[in-house]
C-alpha atoms as a PDB file:
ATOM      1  CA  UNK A   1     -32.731  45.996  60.932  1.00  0.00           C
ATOM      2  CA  UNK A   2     -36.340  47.385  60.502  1.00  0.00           C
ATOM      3  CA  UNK A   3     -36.298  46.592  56.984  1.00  0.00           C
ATOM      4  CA  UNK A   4     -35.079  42.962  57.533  1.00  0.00           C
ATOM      5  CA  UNK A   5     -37.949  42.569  59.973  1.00  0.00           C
ATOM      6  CA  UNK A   6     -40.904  43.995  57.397  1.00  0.00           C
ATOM      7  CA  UNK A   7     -39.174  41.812  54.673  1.00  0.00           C
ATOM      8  CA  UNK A   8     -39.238  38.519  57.120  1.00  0.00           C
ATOM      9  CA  UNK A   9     -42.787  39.819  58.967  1.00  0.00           C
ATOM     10  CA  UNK A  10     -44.308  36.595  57.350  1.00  0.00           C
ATOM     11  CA  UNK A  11     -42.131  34.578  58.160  1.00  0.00           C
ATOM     12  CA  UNK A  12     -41.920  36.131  61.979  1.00  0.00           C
ATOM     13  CA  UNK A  13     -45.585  36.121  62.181  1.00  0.00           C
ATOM     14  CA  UNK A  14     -46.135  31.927  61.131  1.00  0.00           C
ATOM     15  CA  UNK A  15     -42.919  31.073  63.467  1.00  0.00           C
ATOM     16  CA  UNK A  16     -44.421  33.120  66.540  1.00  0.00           C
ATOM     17  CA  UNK A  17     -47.809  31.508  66.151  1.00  0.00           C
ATOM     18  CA  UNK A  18     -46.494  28.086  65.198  1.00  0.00           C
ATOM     19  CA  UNK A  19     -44.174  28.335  68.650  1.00  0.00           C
ATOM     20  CA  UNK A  20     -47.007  29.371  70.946  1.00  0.00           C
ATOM     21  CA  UNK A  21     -49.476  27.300  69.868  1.00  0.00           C
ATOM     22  CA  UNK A  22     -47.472  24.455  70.243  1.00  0.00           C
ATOM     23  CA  UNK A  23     -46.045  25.670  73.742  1.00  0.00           C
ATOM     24  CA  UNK A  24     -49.764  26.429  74.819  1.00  0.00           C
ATOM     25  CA  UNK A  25     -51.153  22.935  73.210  1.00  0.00           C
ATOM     26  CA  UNK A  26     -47.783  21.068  74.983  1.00  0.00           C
ATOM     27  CA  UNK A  27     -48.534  22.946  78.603  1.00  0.00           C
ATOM     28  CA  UNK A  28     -52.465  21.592  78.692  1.00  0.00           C
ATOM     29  CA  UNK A  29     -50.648  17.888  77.655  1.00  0.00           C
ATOM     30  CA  UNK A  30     -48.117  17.801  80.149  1.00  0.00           C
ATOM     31  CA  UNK A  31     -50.772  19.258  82.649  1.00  0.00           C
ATOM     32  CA  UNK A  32     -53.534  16.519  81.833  1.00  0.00           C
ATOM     33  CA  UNK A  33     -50.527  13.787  81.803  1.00  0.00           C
ATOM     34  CA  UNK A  34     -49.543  14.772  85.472  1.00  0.00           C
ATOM     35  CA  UNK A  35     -52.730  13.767  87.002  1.00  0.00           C
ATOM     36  CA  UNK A  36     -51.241  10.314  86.397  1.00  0.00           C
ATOM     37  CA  UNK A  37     -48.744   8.616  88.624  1.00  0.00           C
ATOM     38  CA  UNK A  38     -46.294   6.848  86.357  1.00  0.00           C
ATOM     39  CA  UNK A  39     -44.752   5.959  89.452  1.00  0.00           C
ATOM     40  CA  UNK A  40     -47.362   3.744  90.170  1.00  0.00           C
ATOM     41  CA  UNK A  41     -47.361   2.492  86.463  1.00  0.00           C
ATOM     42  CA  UNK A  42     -50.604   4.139  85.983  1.00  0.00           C
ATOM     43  CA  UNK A  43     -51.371   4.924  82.068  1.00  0.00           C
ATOM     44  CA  UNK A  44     -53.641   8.014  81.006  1.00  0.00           C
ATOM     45  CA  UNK A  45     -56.634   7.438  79.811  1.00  0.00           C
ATOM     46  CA  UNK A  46     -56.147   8.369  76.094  1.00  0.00           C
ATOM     47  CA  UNK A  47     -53.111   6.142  75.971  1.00  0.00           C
ATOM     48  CA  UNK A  48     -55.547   3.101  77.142  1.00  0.00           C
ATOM     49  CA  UNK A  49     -57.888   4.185  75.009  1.00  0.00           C
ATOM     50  CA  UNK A  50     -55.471   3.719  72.211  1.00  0.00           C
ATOM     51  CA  UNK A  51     -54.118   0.581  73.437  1.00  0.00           C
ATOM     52  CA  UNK A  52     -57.745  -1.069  73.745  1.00  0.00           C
ATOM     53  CA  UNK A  53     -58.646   0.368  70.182  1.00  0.00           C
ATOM     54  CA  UNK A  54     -55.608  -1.468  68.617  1.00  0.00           C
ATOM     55  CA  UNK A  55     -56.297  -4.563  70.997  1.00  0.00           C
ATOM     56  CA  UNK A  56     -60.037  -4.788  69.036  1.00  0.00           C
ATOM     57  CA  UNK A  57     -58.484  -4.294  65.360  1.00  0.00           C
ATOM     58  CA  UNK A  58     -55.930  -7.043  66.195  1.00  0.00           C
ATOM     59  CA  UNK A  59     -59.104  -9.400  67.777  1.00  0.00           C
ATOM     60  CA  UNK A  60     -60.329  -9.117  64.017  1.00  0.00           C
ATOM     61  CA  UNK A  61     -57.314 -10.724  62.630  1.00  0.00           C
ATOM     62  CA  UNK A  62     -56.554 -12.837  65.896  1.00  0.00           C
ATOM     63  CA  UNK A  63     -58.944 -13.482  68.595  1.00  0.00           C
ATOM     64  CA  UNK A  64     -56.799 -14.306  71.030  1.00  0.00           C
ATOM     65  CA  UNK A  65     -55.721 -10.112  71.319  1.00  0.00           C
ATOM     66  CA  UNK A  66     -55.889  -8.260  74.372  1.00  0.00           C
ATOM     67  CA  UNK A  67     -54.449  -6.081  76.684  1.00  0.00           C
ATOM     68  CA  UNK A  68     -53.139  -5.927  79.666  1.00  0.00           C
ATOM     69  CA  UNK A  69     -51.789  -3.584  82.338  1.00  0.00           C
ATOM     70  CA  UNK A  70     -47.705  -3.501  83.119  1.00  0.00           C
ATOM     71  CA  UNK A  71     -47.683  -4.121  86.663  1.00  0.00           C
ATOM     72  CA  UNK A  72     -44.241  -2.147  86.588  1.00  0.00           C
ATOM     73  CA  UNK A  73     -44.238   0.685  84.204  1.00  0.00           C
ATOM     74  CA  UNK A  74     -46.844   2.817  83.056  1.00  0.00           C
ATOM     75  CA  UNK A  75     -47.917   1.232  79.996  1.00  0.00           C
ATOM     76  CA  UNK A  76     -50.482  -1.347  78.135  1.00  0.00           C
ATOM     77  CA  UNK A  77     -49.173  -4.818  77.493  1.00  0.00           C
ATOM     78  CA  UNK A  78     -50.529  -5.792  73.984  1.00  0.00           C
ATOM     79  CA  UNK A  79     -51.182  -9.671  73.264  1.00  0.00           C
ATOM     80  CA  UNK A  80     -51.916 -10.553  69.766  1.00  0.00           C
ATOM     81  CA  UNK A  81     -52.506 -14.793  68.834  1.00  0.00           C
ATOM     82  CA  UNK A  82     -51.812 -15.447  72.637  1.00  0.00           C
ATOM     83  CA  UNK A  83     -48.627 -13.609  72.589  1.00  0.00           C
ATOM     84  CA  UNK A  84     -47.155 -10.582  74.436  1.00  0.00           C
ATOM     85  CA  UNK A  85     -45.510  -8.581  71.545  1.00  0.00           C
ATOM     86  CA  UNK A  86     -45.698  -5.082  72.569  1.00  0.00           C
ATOM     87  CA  UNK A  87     -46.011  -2.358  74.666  1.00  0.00           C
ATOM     88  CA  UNK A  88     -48.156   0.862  74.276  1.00  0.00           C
ATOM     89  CA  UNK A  89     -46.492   3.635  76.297  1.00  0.00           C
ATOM     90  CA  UNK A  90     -47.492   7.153  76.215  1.00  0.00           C
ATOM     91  CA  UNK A  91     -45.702   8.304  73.130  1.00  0.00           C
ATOM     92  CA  UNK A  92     -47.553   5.548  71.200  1.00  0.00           C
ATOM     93  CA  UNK A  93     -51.423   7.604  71.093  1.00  0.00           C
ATOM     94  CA  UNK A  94     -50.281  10.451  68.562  1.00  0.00           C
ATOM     95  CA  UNK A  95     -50.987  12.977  70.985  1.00  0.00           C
ATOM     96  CA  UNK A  96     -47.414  14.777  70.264  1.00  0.00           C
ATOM     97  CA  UNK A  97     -48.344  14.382  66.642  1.00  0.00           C
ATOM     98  CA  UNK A  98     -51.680  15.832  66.765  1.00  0.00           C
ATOM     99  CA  UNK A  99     -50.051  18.958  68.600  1.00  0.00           C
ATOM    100  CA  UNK A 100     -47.297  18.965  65.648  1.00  0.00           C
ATOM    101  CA  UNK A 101     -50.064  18.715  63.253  1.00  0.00           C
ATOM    102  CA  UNK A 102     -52.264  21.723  64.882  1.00  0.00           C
ATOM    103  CA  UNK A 103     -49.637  24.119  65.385  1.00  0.00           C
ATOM    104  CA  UNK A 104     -48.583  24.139  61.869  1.00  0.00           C
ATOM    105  CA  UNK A 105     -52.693  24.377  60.392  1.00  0.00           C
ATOM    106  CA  UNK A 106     -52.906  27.332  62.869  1.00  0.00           C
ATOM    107  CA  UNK A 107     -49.497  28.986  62.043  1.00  0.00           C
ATOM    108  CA  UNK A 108     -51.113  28.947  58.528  1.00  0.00           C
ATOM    109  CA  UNK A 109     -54.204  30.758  59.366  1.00  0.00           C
ATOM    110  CA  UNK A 110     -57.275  30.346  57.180  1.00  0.00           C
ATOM    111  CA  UNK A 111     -60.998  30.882  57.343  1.00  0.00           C
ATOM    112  CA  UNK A 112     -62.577  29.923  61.123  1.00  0.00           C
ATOM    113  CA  UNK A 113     -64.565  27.070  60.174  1.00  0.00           C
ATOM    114  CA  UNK A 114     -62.233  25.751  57.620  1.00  0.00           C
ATOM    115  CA  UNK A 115     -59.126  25.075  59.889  1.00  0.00           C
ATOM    116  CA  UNK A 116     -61.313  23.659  62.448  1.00  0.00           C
ATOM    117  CA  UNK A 117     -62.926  21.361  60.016  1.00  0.00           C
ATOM    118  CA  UNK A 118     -59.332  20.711  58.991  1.00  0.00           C
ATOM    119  CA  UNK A 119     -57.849  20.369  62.474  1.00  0.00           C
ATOM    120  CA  UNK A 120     -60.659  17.831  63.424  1.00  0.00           C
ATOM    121  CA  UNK A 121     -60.494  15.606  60.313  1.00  0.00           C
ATOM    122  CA  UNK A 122     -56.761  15.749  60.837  1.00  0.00           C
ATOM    123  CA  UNK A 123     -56.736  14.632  64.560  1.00  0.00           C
ATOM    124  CA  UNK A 124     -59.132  11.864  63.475  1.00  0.00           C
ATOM    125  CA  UNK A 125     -57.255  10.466  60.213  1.00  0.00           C
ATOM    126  CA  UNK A 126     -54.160  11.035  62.180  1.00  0.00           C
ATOM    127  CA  UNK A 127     -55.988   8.967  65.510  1.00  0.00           C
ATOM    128  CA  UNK A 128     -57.564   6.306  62.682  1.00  0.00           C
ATOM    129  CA  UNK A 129     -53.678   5.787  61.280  1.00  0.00           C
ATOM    130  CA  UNK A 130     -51.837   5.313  64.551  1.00  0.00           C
ATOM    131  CA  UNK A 131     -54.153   2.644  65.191  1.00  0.00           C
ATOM    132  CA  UNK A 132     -53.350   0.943  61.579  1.00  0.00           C
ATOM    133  CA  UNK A 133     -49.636   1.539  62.368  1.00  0.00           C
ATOM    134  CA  UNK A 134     -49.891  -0.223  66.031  1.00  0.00           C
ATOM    135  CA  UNK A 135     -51.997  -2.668  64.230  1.00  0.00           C
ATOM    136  CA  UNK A 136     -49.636  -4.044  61.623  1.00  0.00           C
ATOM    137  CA  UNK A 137     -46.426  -3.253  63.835  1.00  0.00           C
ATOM    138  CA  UNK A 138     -47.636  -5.775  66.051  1.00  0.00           C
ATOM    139  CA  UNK A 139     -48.648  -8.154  63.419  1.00  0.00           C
ATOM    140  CA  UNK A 140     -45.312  -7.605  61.781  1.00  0.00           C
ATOM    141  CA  UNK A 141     -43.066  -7.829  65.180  1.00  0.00           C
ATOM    142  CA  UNK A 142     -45.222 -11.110  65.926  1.00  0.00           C
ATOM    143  CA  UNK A 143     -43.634 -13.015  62.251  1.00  0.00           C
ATOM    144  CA  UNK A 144     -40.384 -10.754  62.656  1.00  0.00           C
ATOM    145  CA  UNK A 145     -39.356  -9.636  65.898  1.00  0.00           C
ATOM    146  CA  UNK A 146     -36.043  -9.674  64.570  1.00  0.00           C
ATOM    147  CA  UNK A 147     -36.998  -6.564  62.521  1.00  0.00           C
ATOM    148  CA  UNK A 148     -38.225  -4.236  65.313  1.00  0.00           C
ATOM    149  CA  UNK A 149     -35.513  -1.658  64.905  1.00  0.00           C
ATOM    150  CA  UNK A 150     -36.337  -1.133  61.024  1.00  0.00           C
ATOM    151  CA  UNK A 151     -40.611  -1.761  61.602  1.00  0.00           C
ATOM    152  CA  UNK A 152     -40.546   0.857  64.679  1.00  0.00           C
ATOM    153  CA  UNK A 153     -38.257   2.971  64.232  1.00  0.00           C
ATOM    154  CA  UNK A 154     -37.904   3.596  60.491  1.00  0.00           C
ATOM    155  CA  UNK A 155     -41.080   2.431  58.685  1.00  0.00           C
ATOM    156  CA  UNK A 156     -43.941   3.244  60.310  1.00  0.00           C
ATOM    157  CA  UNK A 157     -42.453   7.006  61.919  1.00  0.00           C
ATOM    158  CA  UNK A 158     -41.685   7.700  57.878  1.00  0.00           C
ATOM    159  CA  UNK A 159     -45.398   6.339  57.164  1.00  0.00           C
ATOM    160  CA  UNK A 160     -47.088   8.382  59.747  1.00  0.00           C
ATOM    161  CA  UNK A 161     -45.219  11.331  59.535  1.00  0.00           C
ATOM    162  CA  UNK A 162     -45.545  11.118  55.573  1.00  0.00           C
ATOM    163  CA  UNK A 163     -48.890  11.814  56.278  1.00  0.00           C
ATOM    164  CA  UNK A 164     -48.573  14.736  58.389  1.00  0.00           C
ATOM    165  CA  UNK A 165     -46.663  16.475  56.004  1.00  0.00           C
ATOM    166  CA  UNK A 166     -49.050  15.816  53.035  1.00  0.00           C
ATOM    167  CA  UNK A 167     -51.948  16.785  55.451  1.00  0.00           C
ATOM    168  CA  UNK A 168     -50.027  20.139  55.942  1.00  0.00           C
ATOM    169  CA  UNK A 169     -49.046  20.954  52.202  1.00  0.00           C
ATOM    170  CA  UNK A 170     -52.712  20.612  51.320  1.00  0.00           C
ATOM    171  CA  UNK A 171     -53.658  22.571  54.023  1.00  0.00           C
ATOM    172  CA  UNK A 172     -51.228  25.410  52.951  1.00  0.00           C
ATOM    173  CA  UNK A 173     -52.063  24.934  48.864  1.00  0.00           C
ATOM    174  CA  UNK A 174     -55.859  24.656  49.062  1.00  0.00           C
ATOM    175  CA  UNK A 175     -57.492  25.870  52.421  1.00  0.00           C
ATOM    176  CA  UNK A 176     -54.728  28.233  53.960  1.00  0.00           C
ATOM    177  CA  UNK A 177     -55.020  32.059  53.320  1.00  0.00           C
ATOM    178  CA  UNK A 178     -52.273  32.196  51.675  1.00  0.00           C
ATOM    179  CA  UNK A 179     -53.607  29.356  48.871  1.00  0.00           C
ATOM    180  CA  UNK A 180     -56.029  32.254  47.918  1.00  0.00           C
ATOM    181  CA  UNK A 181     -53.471  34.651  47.142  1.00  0.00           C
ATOM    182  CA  UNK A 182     -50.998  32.483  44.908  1.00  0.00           C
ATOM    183  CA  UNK A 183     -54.487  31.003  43.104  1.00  0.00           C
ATOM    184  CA  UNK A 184     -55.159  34.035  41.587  1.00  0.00           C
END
């Protein structure tokens, strides 16, 4: 048994860290998310945020896009060309990606500076994409609404997830500590 754990120690090691990080980066979420009463359909603030960032990249196509608060559930109503086409609820800001996305860069450890440099460019390209993606799935769901299923739930998961993973396989292949020891 000792042997099998020295021969999977690397493995052990990235898994542990991967799992806590996540846990401790899920815990601070879940604690920041409970100062809000969805009860009262009351949206965090990051979640609005996102909402009225995609409302503004819409106006540029459409100026008749805004948003508007759910008087029953706790999320944004977005209107793009006068129309109510969808709603951002708290799963739509990234924020569960982001965590995803961190865990894994610090499960791989590299150099200090270098995986926060990574982690905040990350956060940000991920942030700048899920505003894209609720960007043209609204545009998209305004000319097809009969295509929601496919647009939401197969297209644009596959597109921002895609990127995740290539973010992580070029963190693990060029910045990583373990890209230095296969380079040489």
């Amino acid at each position: 048994m000792k042997k099998l754990l020295q021969q999977y120690q690397p493995f052990l090691f990235f898994l542990g860290k991967f799992i806590a990080c996540y846990l401790i980066l899920t815990f601070i979420y879940q604690n920041y998310l409970s100062k809000f009463d969805a009860s009262q359909a009351e949206v965090d603030s990051f979640t609005q945020m996102v909402a009225d960032q995609s409302a503004k990249v819409l106006s540029w196509f459409d100026s008749n896009s805004y948003t508007m608060p759910h008087l029953r559930e706790p999320c944004v109503k977005l209107i793009y060309s006068g129309k109510y086409v969808s709603r951002i609820i708290e799963g739509c800001n990234a924020v569960s990606v982001m965590i995803l996305f961190i865990s894994f860069v610090i499960a791989f450890t590299g150099k200090l500076k270098k995986t926060i440099l990574f982690i905040l460019t990350g956060i940000i390209l991920i942030h700048i994409l899920n505003i894209t993606r609720i960007v043209f799935l609204c545009i998209a769901l305004y000319h097809y609404p009969h295509c929601e299923h496919l647009l939401h739930g197969v297209v644009f998961p596959l597109v921002i997830y895609g990127v995740v993973f290539l973010l992580w396989v070029i963190w693990v292949n060029k910045y990583s500590l373990y890209a230095s020891k296969t380079v040489k």
